[in-house]
Protein backbone atom coordinates (compact mmCIF):
# COMPACT_ATOMS: atom_id res chain seq x y z
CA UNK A 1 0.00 0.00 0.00
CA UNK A 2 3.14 2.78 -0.19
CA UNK A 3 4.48 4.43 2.95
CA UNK A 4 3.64 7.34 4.09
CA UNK A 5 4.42 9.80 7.06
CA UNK A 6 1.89 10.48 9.92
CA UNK A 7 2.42 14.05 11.86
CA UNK A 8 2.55 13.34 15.06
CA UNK A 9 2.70 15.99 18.14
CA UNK A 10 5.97 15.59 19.62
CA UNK A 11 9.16 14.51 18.52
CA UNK A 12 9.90 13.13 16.66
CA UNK A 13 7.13 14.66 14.85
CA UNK A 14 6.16 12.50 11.93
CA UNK A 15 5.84 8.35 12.08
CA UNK A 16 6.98 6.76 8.63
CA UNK A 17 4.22 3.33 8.52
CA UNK A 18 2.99 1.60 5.49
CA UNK A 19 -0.47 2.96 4.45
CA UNK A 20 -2.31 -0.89 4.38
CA UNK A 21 -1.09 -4.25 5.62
CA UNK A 22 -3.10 -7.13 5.09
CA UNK A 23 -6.06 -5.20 4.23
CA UNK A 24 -5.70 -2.67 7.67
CA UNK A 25 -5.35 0.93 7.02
CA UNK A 26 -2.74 0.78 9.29
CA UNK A 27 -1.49 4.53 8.39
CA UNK A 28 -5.16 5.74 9.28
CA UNK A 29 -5.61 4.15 12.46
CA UNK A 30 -2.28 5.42 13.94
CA UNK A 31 -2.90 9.01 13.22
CA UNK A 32 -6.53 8.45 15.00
CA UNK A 33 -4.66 6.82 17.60
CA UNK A 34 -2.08 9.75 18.30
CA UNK A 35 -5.21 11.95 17.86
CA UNK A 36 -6.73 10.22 20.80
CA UNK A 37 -4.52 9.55 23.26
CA UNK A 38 -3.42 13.90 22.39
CA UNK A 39 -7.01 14.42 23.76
CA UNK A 40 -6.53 12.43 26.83
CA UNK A 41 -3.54 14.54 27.39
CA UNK A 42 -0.49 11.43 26.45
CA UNK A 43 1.92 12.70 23.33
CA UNK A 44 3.11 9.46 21.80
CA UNK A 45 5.17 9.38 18.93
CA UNK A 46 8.26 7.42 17.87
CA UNK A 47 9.92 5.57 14.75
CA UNK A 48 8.40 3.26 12.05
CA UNK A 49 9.40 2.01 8.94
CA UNK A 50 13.02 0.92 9.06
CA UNK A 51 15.28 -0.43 6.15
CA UNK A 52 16.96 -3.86 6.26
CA UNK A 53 20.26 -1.99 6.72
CA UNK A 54 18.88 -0.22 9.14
CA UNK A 55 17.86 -2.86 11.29
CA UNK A 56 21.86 -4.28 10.59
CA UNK A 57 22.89 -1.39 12.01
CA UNK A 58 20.61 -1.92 14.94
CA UNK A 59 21.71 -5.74 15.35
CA UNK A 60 24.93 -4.51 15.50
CA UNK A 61 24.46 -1.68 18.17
CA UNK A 62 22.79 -4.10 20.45
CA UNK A 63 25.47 -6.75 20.12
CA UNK A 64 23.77 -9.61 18.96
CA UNK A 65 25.38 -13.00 18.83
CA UNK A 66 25.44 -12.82 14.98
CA UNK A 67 23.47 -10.04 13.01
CA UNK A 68 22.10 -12.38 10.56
CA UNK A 69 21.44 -15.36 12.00
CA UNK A 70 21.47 -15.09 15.89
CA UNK A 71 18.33 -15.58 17.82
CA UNK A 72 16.65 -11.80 18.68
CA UNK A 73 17.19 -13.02 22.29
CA UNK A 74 20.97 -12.96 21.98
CA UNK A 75 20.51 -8.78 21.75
CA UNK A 76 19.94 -6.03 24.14
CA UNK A 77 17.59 -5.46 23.95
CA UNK A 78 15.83 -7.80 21.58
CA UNK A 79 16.11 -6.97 18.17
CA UNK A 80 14.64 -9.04 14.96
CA UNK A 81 16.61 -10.38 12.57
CA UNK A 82 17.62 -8.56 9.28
CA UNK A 83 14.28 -9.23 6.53
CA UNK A 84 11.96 -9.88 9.55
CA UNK A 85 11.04 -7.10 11.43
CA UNK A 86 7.86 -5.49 10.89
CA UNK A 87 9.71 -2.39 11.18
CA UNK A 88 11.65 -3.32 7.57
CA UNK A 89 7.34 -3.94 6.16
CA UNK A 90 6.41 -0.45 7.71
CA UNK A 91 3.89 -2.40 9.92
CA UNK A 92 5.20 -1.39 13.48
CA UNK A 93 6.01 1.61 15.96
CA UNK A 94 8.82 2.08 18.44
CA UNK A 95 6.59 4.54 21.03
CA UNK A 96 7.91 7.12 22.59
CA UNK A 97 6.37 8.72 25.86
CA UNK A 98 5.86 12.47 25.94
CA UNK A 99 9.35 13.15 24.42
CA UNK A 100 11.04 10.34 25.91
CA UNK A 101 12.31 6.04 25.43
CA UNK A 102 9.52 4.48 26.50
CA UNK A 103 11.43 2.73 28.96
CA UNK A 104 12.79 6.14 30.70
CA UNK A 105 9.31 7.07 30.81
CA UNK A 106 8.35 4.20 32.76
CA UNK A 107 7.79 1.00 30.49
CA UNK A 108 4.54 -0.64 31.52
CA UNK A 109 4.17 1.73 34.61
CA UNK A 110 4.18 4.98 31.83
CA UNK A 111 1.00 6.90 31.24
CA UNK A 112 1.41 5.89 27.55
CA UNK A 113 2.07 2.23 27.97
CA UNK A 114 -1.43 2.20 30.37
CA UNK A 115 -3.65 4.16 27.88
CA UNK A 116 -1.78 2.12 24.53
CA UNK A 117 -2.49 -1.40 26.91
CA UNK A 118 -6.38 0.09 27.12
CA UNK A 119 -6.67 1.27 24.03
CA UNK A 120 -4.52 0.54 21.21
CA UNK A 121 -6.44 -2.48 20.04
CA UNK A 122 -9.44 -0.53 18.91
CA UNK A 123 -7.29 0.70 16.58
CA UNK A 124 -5.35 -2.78 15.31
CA UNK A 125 -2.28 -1.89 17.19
CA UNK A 126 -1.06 -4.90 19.45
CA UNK A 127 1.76 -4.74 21.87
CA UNK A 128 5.47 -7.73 21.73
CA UNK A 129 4.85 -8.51 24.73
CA UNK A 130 8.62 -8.52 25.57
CA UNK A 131 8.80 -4.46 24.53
CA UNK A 132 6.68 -1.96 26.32
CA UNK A 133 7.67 0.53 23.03
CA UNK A 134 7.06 -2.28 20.34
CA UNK A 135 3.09 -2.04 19.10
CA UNK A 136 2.26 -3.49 15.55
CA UNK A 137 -0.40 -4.67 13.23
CA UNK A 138 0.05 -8.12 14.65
CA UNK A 139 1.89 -7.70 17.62
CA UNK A 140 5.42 -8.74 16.59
């Protein structure tokens, strides 16, 4: 379906995310998403799509085992393997929390993680379970 950014209102402030995956207009329900949790008073914004040599570079930052064929539990923190992260298919979001890492924010304890748990669903946005930030499509 194309890429294509989606303002968001902090910084950064635009989210690069395919426009439809698997029929989803996943582009559409993020910016109703940021919309939302803006009027409940949470800024969430953060990084999409990613290249495959981007997410090399990231394998290699969080010193995996082996970039290309290591388990994604050998990083830190875990980090797909080069041609399958949803980040390379523009399907998933790396949240940040009013301006900051998700993590520094809180994690799971954050104002955005609670309102993404409670909401995020209604619009087709599922959490990895092992990364507070990580929300996709399909949840991986």
């Amino acid at each position: 379906g194309g890429y294509v950014d989606v303002a968001t209102y902090g910084s950064p402030t635009k989210i690069n995310i395919c426009r439809y995956i698997a029929g989803i207009p996943v582009a559409d329900n993020l910016k109703k998403m940021l919309d939302a949790a803006k009027a409940d008073g949470v800024i969430l914004s953060g990084s999409g799509s990613r290249s495959y040599a981007t997410q090399v570079a990231l394998r290699i930052k969080n010193h995996c085992a082996d970039v290309y064929t290591a388990s994604s539990k050998t990083c830190s923190p875990e980090t797909a393997r080069p041609g399958r992260s949803n980040h390379e298919g523009g399907g998933a979001v790396d949240f940040t929390c009013n301006g900051k890492k998700m993590n520094a924010a809180g994690g799971r304890n954050s104002v955005c993680f609670k309102w993404l748990a409670a909401n995020a669903s209604r619009y087709h946005f599922k959490n990895l379970p092992s990364e507070s930030w990580h929300w996709s499509w399909n949840g991986k």
